[in-house]
ModelCIF file with pLDDT and N, C-alpha, C, O atoms, coordinates in Angstrom:
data_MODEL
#
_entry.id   MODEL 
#
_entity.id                         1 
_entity.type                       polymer 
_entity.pdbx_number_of_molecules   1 
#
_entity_poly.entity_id                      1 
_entity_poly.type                           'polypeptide(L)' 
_entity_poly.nstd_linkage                   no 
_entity_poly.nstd_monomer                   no 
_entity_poly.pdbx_seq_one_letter_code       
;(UNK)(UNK)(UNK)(UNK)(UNK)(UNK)(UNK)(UNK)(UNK)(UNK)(UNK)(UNK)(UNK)(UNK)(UNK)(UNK)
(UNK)(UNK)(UNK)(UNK)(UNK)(UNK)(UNK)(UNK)(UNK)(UNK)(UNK)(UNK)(UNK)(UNK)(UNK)(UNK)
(UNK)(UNK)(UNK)(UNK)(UNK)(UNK)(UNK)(UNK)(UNK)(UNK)(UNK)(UNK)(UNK)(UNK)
;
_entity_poly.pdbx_seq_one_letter_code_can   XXXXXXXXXXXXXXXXXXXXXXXXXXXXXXXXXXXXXXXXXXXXXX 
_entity_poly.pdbx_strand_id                 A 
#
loop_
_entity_poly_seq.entity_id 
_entity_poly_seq.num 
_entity_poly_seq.mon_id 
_entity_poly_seq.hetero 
1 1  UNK n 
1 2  UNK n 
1 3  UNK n 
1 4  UNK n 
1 5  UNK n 
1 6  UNK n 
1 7  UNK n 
1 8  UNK n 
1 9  UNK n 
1 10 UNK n 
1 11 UNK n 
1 12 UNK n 
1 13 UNK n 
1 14 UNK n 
1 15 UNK n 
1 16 UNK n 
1 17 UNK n 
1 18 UNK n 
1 19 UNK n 
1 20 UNK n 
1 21 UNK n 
1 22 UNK n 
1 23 UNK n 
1 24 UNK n 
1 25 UNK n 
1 26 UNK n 
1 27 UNK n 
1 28 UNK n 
1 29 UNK n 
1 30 UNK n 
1 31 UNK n 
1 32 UNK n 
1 33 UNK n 
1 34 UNK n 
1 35 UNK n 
1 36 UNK n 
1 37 UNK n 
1 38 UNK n 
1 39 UNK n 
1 40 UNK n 
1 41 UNK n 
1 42 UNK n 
1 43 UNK n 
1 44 UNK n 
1 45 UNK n 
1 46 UNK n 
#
_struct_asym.id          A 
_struct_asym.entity_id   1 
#
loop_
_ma_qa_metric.id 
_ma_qa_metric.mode 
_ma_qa_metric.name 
_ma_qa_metric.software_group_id 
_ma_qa_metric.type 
1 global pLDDT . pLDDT 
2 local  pLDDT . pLDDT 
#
_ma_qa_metric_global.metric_id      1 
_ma_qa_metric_global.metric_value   93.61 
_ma_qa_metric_global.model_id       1 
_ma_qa_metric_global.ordinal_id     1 
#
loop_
_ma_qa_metric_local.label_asym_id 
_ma_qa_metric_local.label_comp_id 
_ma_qa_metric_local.label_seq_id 
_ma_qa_metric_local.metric_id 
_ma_qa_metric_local.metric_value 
_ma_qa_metric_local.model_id 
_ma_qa_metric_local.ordinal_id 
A UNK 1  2 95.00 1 1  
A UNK 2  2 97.00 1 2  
A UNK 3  2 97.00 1 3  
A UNK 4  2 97.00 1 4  
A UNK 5  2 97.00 1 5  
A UNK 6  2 97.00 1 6  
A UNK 7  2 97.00 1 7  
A UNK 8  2 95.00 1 8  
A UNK 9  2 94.00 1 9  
A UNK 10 2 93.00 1 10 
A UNK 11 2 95.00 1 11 
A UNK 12 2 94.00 1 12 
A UNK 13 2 94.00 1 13 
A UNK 14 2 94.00 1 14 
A UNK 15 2 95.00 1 15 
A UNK 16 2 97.00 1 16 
A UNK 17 2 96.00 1 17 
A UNK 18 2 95.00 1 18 
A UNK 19 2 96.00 1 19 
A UNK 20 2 97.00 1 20 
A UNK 21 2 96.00 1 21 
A UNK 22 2 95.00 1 22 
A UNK 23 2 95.00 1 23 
A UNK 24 2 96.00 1 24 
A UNK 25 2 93.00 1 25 
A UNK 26 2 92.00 1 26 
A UNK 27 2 89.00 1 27 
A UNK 28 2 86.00 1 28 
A UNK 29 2 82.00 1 29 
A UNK 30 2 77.00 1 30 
A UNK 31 2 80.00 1 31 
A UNK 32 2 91.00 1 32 
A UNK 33 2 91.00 1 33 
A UNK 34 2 93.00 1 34 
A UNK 35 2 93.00 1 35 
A UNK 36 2 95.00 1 36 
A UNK 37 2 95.00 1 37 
A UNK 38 2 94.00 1 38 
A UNK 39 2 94.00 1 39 
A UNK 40 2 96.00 1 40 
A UNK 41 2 95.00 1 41 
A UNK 42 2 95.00 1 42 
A UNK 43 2 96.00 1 43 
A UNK 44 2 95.00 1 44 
A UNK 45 2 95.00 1 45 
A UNK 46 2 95.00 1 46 
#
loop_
_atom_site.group_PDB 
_atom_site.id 
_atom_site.type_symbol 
_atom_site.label_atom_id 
_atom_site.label_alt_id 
_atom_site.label_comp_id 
_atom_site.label_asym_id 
_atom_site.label_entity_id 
_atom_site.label_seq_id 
_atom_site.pdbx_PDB_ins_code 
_atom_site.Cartn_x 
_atom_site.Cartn_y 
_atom_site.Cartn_z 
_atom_site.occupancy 
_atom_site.B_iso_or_equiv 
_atom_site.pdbx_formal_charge 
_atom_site.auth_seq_id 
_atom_site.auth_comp_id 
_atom_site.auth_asym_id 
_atom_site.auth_atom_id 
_atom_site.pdbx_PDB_model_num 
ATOM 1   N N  . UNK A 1 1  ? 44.614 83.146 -111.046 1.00 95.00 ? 1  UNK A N  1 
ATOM 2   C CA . UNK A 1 1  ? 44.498 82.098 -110.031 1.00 95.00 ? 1  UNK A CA 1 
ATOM 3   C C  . UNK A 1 1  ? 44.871 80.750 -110.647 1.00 95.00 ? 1  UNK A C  1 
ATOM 4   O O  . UNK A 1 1  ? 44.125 80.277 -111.505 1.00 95.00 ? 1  UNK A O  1 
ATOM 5   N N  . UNK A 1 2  ? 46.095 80.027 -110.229 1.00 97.00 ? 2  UNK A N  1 
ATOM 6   C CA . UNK A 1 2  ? 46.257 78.837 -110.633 1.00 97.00 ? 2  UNK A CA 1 
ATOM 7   C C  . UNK A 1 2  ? 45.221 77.680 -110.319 1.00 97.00 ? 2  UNK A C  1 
ATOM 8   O O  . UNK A 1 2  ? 44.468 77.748 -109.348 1.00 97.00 ? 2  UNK A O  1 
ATOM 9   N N  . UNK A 1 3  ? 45.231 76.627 -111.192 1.00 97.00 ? 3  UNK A N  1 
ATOM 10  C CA . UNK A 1 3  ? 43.770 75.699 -110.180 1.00 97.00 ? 3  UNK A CA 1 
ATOM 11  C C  . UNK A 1 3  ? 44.423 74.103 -110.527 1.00 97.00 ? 3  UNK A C  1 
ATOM 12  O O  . UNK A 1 3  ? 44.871 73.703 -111.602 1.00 97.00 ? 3  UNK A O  1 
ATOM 13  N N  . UNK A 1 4  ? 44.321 73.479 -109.425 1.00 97.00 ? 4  UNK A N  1 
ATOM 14  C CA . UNK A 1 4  ? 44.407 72.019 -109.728 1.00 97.00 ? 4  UNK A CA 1 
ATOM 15  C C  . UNK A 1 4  ? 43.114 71.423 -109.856 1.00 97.00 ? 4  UNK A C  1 
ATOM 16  O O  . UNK A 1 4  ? 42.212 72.030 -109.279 1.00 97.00 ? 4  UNK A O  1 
ATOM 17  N N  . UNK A 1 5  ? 42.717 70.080 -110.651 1.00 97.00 ? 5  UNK A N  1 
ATOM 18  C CA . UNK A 1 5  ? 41.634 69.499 -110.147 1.00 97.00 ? 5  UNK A CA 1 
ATOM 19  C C  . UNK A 1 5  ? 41.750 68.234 -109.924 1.00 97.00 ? 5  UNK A C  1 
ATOM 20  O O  . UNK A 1 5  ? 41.413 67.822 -111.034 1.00 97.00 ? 5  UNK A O  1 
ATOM 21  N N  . UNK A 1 6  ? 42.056 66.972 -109.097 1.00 97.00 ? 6  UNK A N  1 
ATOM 22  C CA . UNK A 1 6  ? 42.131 65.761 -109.140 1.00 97.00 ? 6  UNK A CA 1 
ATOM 23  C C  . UNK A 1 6  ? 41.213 65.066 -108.657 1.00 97.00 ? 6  UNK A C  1 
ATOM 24  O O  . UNK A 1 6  ? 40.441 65.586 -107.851 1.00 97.00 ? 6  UNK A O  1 
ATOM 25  N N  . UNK A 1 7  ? 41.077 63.746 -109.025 1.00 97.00 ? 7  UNK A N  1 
ATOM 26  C CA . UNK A 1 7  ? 40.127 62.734 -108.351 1.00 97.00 ? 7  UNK A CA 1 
ATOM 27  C C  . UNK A 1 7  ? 40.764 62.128 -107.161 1.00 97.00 ? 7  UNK A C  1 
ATOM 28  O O  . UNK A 1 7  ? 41.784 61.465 -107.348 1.00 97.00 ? 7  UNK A O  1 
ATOM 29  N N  . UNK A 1 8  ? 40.308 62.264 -105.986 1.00 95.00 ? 8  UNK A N  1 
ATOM 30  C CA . UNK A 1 8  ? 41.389 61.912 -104.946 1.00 95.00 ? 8  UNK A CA 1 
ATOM 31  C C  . UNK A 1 8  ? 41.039 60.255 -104.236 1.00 95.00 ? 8  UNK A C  1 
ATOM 32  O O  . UNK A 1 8  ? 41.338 59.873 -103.105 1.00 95.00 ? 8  UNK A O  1 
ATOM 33  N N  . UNK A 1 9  ? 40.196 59.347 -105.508 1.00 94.00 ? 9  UNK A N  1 
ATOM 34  C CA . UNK A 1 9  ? 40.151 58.074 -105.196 1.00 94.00 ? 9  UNK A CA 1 
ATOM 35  C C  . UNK A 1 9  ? 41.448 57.325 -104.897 1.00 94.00 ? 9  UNK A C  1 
ATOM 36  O O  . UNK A 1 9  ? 42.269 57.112 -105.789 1.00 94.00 ? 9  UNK A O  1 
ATOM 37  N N  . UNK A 1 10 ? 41.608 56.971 -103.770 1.00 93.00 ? 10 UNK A N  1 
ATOM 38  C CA . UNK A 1 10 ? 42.905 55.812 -103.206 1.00 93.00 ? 10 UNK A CA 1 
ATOM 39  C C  . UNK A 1 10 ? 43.955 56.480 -103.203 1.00 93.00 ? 10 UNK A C  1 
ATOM 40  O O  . UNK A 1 10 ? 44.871 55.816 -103.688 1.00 93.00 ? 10 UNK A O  1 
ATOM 41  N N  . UNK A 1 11 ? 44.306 57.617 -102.844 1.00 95.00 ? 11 UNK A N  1 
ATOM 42  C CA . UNK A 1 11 ? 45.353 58.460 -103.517 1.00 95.00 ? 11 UNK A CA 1 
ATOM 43  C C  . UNK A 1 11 ? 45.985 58.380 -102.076 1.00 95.00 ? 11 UNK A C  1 
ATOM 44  O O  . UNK A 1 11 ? 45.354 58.520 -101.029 1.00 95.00 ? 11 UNK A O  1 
ATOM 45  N N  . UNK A 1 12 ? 47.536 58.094 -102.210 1.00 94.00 ? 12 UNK A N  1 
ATOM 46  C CA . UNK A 1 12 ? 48.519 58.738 -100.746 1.00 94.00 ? 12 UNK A CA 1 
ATOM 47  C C  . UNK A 1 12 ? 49.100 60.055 -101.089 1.00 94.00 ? 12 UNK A C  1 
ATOM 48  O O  . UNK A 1 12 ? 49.181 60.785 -102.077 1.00 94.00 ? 12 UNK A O  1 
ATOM 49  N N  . UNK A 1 13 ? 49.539 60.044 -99.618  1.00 94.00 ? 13 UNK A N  1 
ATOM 50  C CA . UNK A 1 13 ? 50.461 61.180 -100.244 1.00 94.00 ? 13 UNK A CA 1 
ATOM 51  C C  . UNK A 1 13 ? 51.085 61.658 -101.444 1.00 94.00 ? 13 UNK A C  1 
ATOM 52  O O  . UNK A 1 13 ? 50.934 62.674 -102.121 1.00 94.00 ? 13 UNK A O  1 
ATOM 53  N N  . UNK A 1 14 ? 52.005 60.411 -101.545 1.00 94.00 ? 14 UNK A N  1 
ATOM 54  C CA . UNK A 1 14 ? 52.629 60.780 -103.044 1.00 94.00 ? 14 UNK A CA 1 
ATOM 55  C C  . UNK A 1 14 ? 51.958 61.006 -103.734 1.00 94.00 ? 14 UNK A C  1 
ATOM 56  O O  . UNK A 1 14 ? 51.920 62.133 -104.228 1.00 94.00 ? 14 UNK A O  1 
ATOM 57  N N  . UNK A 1 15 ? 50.933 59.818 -104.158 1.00 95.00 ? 15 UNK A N  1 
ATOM 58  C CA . UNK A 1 15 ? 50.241 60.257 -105.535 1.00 95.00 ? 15 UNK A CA 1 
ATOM 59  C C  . UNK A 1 15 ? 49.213 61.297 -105.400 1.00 95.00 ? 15 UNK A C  1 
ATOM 60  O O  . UNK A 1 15 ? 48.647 61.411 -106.488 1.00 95.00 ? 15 UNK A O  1 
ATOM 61  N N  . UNK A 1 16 ? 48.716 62.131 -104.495 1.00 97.00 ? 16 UNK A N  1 
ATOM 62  C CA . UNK A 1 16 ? 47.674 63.410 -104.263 1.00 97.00 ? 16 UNK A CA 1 
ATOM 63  C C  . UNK A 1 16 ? 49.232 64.368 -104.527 1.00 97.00 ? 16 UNK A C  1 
ATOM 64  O O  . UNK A 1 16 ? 49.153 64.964 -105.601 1.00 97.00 ? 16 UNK A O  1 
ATOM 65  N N  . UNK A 1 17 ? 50.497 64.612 -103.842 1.00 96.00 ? 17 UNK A N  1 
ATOM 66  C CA . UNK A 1 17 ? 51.315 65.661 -104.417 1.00 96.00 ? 17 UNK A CA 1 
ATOM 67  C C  . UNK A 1 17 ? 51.825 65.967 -105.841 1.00 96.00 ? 17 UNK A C  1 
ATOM 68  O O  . UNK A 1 17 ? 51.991 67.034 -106.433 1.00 96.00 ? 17 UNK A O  1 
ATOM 69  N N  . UNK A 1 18 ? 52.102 64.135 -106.346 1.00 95.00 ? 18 UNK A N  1 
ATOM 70  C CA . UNK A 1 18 ? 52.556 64.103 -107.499 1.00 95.00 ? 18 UNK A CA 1 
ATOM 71  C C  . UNK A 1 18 ? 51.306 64.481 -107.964 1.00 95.00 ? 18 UNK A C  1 
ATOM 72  O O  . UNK A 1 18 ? 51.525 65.686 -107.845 1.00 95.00 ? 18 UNK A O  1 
ATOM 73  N N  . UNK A 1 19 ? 50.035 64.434 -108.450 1.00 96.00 ? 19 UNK A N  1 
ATOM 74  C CA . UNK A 1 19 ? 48.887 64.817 -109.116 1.00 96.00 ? 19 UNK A CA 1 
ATOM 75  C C  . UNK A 1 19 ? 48.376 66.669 -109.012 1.00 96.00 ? 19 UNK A C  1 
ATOM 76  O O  . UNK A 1 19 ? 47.607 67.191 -109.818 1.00 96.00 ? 19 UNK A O  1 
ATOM 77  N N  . UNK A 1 20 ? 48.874 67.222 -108.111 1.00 97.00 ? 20 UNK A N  1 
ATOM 78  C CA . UNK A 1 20 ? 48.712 67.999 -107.924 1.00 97.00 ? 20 UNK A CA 1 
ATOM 79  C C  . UNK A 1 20 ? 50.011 69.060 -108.607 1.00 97.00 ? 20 UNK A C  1 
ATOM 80  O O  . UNK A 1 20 ? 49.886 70.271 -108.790 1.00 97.00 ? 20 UNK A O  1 
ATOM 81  N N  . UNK A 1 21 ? 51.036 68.376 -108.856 1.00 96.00 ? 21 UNK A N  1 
ATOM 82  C CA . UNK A 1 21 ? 52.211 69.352 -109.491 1.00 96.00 ? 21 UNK A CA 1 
ATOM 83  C C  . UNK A 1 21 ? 51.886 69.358 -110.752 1.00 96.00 ? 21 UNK A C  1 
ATOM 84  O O  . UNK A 1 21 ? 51.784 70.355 -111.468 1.00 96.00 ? 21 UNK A O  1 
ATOM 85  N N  . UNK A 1 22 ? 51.684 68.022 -111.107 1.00 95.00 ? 22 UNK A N  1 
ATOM 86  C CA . UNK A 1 22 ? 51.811 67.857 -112.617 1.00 95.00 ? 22 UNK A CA 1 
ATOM 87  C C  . UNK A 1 22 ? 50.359 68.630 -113.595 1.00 95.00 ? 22 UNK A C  1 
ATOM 88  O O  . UNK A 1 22 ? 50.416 68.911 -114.792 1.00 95.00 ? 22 UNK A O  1 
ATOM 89  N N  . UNK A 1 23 ? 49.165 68.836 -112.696 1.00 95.00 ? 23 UNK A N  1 
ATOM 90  C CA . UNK A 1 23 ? 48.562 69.790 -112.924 1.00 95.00 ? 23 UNK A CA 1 
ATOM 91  C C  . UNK A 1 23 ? 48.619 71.105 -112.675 1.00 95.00 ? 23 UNK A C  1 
ATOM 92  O O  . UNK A 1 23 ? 47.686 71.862 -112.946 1.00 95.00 ? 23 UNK A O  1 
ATOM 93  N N  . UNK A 1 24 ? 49.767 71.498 -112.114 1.00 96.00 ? 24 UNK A N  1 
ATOM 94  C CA . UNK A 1 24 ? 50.210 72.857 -111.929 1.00 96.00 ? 24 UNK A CA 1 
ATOM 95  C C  . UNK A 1 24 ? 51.610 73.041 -113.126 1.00 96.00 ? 24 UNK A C  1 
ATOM 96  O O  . UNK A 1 24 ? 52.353 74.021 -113.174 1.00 96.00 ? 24 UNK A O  1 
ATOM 97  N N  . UNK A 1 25 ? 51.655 72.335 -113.637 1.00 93.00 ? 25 UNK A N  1 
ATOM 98  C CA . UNK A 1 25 ? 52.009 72.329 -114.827 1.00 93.00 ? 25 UNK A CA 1 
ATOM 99  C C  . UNK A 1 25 ? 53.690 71.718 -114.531 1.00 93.00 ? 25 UNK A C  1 
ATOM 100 O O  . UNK A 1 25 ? 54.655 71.948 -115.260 1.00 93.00 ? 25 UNK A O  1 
ATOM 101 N N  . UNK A 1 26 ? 53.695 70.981 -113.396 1.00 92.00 ? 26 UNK A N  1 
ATOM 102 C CA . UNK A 1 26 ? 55.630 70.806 -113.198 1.00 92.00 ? 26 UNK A CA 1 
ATOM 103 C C  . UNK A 1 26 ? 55.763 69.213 -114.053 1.00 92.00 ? 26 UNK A C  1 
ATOM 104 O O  . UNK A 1 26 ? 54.865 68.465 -114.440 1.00 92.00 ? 26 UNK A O  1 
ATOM 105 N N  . UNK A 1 27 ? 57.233 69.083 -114.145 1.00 89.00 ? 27 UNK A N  1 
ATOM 106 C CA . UNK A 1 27 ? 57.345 67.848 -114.956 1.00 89.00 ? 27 UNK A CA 1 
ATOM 107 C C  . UNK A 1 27 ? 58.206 67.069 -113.422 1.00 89.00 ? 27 UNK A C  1 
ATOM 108 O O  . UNK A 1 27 ? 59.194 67.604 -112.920 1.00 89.00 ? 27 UNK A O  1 
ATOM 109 N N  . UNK A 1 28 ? 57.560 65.694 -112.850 1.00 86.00 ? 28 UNK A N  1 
ATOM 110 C CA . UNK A 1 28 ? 57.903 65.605 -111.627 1.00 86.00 ? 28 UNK A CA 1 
ATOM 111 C C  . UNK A 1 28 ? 58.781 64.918 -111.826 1.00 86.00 ? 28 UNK A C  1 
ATOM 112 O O  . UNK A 1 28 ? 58.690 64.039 -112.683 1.00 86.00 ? 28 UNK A O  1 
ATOM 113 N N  . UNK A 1 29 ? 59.969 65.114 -111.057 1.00 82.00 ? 29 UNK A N  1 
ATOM 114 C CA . UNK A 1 29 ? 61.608 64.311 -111.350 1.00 82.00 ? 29 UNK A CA 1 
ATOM 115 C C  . UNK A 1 29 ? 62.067 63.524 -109.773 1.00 82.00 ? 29 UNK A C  1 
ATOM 116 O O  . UNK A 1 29 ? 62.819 62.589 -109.500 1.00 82.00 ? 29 UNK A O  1 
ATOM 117 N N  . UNK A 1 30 ? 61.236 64.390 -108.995 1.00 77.00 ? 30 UNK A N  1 
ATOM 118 C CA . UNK A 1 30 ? 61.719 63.444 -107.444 1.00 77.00 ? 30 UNK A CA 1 
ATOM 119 C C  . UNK A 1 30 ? 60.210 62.337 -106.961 1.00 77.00 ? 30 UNK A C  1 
ATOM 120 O O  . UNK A 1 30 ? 59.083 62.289 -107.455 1.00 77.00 ? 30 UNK A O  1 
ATOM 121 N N  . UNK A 1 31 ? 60.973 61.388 -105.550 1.00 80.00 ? 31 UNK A N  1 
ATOM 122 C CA . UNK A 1 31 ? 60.056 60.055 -105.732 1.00 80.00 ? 31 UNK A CA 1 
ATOM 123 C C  . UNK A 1 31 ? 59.930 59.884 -103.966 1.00 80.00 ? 31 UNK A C  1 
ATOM 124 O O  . UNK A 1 31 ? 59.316 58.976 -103.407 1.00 80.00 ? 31 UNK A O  1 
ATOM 125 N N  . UNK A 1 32 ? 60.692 61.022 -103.269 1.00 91.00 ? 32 UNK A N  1 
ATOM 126 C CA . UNK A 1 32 ? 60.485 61.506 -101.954 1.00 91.00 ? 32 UNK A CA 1 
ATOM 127 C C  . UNK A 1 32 ? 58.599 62.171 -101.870 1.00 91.00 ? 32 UNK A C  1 
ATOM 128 O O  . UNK A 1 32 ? 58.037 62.655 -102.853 1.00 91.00 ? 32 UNK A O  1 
ATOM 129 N N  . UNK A 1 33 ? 58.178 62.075 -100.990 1.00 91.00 ? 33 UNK A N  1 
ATOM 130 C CA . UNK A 1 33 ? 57.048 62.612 -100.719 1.00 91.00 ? 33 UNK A CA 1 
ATOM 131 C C  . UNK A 1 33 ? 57.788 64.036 -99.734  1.00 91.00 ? 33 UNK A C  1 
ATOM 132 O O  . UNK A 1 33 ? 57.286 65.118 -99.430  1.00 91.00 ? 33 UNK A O  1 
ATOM 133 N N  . UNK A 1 34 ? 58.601 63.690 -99.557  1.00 93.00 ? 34 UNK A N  1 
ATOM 134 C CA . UNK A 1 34 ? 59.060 65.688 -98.704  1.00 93.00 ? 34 UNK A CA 1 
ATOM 135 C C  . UNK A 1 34 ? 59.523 66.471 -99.378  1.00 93.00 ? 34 UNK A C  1 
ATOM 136 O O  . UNK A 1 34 ? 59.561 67.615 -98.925  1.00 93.00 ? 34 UNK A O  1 
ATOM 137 N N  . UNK A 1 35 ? 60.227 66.155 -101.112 1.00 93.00 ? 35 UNK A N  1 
ATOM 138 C CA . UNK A 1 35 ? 61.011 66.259 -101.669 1.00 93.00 ? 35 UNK A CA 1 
ATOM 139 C C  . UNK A 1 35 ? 59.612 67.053 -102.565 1.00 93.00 ? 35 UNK A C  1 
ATOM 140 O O  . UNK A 1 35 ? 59.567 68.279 -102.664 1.00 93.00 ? 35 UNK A O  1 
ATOM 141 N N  . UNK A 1 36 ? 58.593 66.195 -103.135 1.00 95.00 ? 36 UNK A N  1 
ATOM 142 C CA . UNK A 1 36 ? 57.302 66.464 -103.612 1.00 95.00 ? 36 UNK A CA 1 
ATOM 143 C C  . UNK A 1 36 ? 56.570 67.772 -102.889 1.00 95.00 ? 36 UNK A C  1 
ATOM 144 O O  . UNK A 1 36 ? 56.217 68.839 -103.392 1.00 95.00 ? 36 UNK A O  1 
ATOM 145 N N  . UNK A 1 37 ? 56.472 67.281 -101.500 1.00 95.00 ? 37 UNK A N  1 
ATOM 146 C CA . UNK A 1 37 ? 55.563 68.734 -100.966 1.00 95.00 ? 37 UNK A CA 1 
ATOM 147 C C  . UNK A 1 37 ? 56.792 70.010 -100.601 1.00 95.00 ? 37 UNK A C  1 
ATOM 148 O O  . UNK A 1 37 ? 56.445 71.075 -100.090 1.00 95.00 ? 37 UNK A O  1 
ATOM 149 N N  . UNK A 1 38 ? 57.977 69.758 -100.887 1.00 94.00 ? 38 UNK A N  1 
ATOM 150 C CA . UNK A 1 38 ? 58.787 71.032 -100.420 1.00 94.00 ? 38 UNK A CA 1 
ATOM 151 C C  . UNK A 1 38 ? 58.677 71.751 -101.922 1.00 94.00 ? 38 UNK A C  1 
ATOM 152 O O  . UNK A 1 38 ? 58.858 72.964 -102.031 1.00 94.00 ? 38 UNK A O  1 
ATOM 153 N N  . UNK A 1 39 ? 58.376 70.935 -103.031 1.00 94.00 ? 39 UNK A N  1 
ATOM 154 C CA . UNK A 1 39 ? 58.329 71.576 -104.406 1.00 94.00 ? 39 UNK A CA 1 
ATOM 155 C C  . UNK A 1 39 ? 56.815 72.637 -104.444 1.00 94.00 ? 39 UNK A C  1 
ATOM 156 O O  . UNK A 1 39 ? 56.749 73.766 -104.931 1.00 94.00 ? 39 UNK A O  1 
ATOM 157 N N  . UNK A 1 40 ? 55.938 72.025 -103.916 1.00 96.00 ? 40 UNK A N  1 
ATOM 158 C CA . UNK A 1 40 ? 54.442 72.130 -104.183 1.00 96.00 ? 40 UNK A CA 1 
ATOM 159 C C  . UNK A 1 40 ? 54.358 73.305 -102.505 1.00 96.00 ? 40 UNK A C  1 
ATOM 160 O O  . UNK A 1 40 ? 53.521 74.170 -102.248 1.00 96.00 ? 40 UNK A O  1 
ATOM 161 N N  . UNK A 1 41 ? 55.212 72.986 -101.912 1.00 95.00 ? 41 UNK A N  1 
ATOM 162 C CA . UNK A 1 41 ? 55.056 74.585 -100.674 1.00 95.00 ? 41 UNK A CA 1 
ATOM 163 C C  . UNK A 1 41 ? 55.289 75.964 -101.603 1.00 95.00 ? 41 UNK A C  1 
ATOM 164 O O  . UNK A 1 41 ? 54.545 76.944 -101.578 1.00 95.00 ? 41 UNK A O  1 
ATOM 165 N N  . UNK A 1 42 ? 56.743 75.782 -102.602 1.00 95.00 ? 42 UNK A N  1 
ATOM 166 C CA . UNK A 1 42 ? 57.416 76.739 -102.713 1.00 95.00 ? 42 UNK A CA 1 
ATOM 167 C C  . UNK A 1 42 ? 56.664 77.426 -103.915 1.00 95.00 ? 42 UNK A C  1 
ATOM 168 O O  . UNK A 1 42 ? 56.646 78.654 -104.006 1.00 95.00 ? 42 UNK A O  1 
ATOM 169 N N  . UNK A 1 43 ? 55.951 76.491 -104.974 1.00 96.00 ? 43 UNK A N  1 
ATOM 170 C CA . UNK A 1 43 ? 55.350 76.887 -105.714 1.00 96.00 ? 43 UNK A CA 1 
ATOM 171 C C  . UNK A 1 43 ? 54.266 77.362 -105.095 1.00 96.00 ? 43 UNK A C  1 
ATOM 172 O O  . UNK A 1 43 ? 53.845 78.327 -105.732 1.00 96.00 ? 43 UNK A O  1 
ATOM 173 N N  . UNK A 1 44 ? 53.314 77.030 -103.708 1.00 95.00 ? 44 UNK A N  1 
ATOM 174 C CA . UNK A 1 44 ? 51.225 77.759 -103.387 1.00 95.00 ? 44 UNK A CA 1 
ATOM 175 C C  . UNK A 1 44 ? 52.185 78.715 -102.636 1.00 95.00 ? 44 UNK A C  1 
ATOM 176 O O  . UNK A 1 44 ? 51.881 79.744 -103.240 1.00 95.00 ? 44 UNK A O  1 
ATOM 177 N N  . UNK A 1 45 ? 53.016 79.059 -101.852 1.00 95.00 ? 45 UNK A N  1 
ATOM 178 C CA . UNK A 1 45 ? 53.747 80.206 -101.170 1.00 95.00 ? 45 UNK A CA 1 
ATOM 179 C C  . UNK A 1 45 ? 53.934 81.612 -102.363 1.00 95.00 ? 45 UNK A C  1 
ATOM 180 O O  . UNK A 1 45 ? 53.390 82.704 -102.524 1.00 95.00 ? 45 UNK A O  1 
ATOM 181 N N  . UNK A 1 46 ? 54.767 81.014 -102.868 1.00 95.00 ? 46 UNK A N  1 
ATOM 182 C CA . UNK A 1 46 ? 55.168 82.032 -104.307 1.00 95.00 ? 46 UNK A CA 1 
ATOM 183 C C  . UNK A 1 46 ? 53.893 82.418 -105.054 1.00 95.00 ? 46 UNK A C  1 
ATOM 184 O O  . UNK A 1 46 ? 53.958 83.114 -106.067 1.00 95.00 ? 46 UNK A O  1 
#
């Protein structure tokens, strides 16, 4: 079971997706928030 854990104080979108990859171990290269959750679908799908 993979697991994220973040503190979700003040967090938007971006920064709750970006926080959530980079604890799923991705190195984040895009600055789109659709671009972010189409990464983070394909990885909790898979």
């Amino acid at each position: 079971v993979s697991v994220a854990v973040v503190d979700g104080t003040g967090l938007n979108m971006h920064g709750l997706l970006e926080a959530l990859l980079r604890q799923f171990g991705y190195v984040v290269e895009f600055d789109s928030p659709n671009e972010l959750f189409a990464m983070l679908r394909m990885f909790v799908l898979h």
